[in-house]
Protein backbone atom coordinates (compact mmCIF):
# COMPACT_ATOMS: atom_id res chain seq x y z
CA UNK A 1 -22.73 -17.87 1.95
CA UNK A 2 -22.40 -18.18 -1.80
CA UNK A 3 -23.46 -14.69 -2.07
CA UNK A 4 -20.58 -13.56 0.56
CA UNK A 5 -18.10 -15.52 -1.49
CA UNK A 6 -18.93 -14.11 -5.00
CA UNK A 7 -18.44 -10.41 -2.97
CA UNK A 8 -14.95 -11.94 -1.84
CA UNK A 9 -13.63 -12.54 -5.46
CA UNK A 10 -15.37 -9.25 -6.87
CA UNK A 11 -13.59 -7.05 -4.83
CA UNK A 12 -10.12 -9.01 -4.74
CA UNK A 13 -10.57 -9.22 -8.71
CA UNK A 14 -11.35 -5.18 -8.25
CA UNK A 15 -8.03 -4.95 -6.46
CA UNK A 16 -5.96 -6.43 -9.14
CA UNK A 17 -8.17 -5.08 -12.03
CA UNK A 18 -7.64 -1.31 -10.63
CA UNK A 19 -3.93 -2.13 -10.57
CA UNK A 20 -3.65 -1.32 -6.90
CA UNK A 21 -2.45 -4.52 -6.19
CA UNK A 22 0.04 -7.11 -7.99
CA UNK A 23 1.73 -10.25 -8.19
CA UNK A 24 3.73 -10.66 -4.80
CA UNK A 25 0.22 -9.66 -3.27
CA UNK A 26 -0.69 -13.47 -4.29
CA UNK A 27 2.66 -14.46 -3.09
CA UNK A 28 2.21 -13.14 0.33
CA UNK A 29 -1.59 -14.68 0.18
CA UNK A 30 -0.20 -18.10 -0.53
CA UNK A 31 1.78 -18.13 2.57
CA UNK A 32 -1.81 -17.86 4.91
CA UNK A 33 -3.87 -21.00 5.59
CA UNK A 34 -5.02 -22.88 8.64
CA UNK A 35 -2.16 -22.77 10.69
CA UNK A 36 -1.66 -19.12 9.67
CA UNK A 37 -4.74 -17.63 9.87
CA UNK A 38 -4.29 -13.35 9.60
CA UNK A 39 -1.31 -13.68 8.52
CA UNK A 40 -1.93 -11.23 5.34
CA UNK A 41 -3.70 -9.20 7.74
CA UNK A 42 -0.92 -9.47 9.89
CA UNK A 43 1.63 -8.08 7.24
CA UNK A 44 -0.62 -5.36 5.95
CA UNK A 45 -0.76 -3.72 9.39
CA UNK A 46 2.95 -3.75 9.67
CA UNK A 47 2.82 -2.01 6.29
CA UNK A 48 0.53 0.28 7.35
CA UNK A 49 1.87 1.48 10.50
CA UNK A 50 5.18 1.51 9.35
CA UNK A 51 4.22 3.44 5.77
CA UNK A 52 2.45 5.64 7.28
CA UNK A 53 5.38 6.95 9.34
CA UNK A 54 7.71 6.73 5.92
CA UNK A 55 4.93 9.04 4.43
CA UNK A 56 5.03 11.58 7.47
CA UNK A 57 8.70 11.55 7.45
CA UNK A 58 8.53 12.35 3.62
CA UNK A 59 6.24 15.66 3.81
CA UNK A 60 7.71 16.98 7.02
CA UNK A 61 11.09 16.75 4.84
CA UNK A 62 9.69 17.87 1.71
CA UNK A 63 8.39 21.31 3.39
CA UNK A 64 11.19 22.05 5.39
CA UNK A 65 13.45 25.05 4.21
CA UNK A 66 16.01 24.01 2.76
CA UNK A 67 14.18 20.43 1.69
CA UNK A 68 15.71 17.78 2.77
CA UNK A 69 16.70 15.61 -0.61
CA UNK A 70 18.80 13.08 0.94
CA UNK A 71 16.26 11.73 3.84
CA UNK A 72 13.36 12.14 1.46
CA UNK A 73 14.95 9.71 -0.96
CA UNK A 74 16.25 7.37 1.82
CA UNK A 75 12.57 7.13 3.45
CA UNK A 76 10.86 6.92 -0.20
CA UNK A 77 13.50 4.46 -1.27
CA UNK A 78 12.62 2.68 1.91
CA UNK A 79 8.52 2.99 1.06
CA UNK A 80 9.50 1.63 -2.45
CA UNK A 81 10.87 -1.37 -1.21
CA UNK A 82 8.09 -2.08 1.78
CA UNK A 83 4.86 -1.43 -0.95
CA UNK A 84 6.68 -3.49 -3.62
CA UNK A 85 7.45 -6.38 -1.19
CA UNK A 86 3.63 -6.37 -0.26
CA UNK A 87 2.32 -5.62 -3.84
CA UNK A 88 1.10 -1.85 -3.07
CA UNK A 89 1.48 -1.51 -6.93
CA UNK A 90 0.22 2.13 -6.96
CA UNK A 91 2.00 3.33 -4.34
CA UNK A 92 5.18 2.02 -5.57
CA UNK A 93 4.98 3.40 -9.02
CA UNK A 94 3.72 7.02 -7.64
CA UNK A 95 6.59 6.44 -5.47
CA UNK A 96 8.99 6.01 -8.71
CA UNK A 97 7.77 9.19 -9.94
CA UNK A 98 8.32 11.63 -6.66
CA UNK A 99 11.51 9.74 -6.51
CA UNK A 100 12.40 10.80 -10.45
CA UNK A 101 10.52 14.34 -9.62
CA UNK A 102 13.10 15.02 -7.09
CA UNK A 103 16.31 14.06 -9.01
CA UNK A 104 15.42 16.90 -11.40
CA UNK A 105 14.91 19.08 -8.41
CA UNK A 106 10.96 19.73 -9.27
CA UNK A 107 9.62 20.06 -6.01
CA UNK A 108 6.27 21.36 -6.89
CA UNK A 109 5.34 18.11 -9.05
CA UNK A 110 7.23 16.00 -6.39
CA UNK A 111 4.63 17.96 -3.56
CA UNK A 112 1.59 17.34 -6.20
CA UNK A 113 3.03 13.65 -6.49
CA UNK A 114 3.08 12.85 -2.41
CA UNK A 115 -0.95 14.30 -2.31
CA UNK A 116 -1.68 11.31 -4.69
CA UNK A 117 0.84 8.78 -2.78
CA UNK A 118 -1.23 10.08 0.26
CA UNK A 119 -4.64 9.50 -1.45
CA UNK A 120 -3.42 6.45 -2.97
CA UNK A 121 -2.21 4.60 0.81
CA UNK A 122 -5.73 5.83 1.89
CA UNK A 123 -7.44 3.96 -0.55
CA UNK A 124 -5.86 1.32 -0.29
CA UNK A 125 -6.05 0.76 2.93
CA UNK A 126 -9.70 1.12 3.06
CA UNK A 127 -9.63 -1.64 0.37
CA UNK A 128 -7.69 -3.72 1.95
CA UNK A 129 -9.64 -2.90 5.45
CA UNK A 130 -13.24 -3.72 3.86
CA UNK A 131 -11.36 -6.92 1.84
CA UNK A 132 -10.50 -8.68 4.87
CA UNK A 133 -13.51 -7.49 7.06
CA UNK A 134 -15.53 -9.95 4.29
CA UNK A 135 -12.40 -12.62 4.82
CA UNK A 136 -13.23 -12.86 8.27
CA UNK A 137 -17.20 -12.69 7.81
CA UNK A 138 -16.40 -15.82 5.51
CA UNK A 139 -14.39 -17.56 7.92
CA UNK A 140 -16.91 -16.81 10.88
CA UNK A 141 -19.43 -18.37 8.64
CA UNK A 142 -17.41 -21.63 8.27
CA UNK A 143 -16.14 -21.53 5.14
């Protein structure tokens, strides 16, 4: 088991250390414990399913002809807020720069920017997924 929990705290301290995740990550983390068990796991796949729709939303406006500026910055103003609350720290900041991308109307770099939002929520969330598959190995264990 000590093995299990030294792989535990290598990849969370991967997590921070790769800048994927911040501060109101631990914030969120706090709020889990006995009486809330999955509850990070809990929030994640809100952020997930809800994200990914944000993200859809985003490229299906970004390609349309004419683009459509005004729902792409509601839904990525909307992602900003959801990935900061969680502490998604790359996907915020890549979502900064779309955002800034499209208020000096370069779509290209803004359609460059969402493939690496796009990679970035993927890898992530296969963090995240492998992360808490060891949480629960750990707690099936006993602790």
């Amino acid at each position: 088991m000590d093995g299990l929990k030294h792989e535990i705290a290598v990849v969370r301290k991967s997590l921070f250390d790769k800048e994927l995740l911040n501060n109101n990550y631990k914030e969120i983390e706090q709020l889990e414990d006995d009486d809330n068990p999955g509850f990070l796991e809990e929030v994640f796949d809100s952020f997930w399913s809800n994200s990914t729709q944000l993200l859809a939303s985003i490229e299906e406006d970004m390609y349309k002809a004419p683009p459509d500026y005004i729902s792409m910055d509601k839904n990525l103003h909307q992602l900003k807020g959801s990935s900061a609350s969680v502490g998604a720290n790359k996907i915020r900041i890549t979502v900064d720069i779309i955002r800034e991308c499209l208020k000096e109307e370069n779509l290209e770099i803004a359609k460059g920017s969402l493939r690496t939002l796009k990679m970035e929520h993927t890898t992530l969330k296969f963090k995240l997924d492998d992360y808490f598959q060891l949480l629960k190995q750990l707690g099936a264990a006993g602790h």
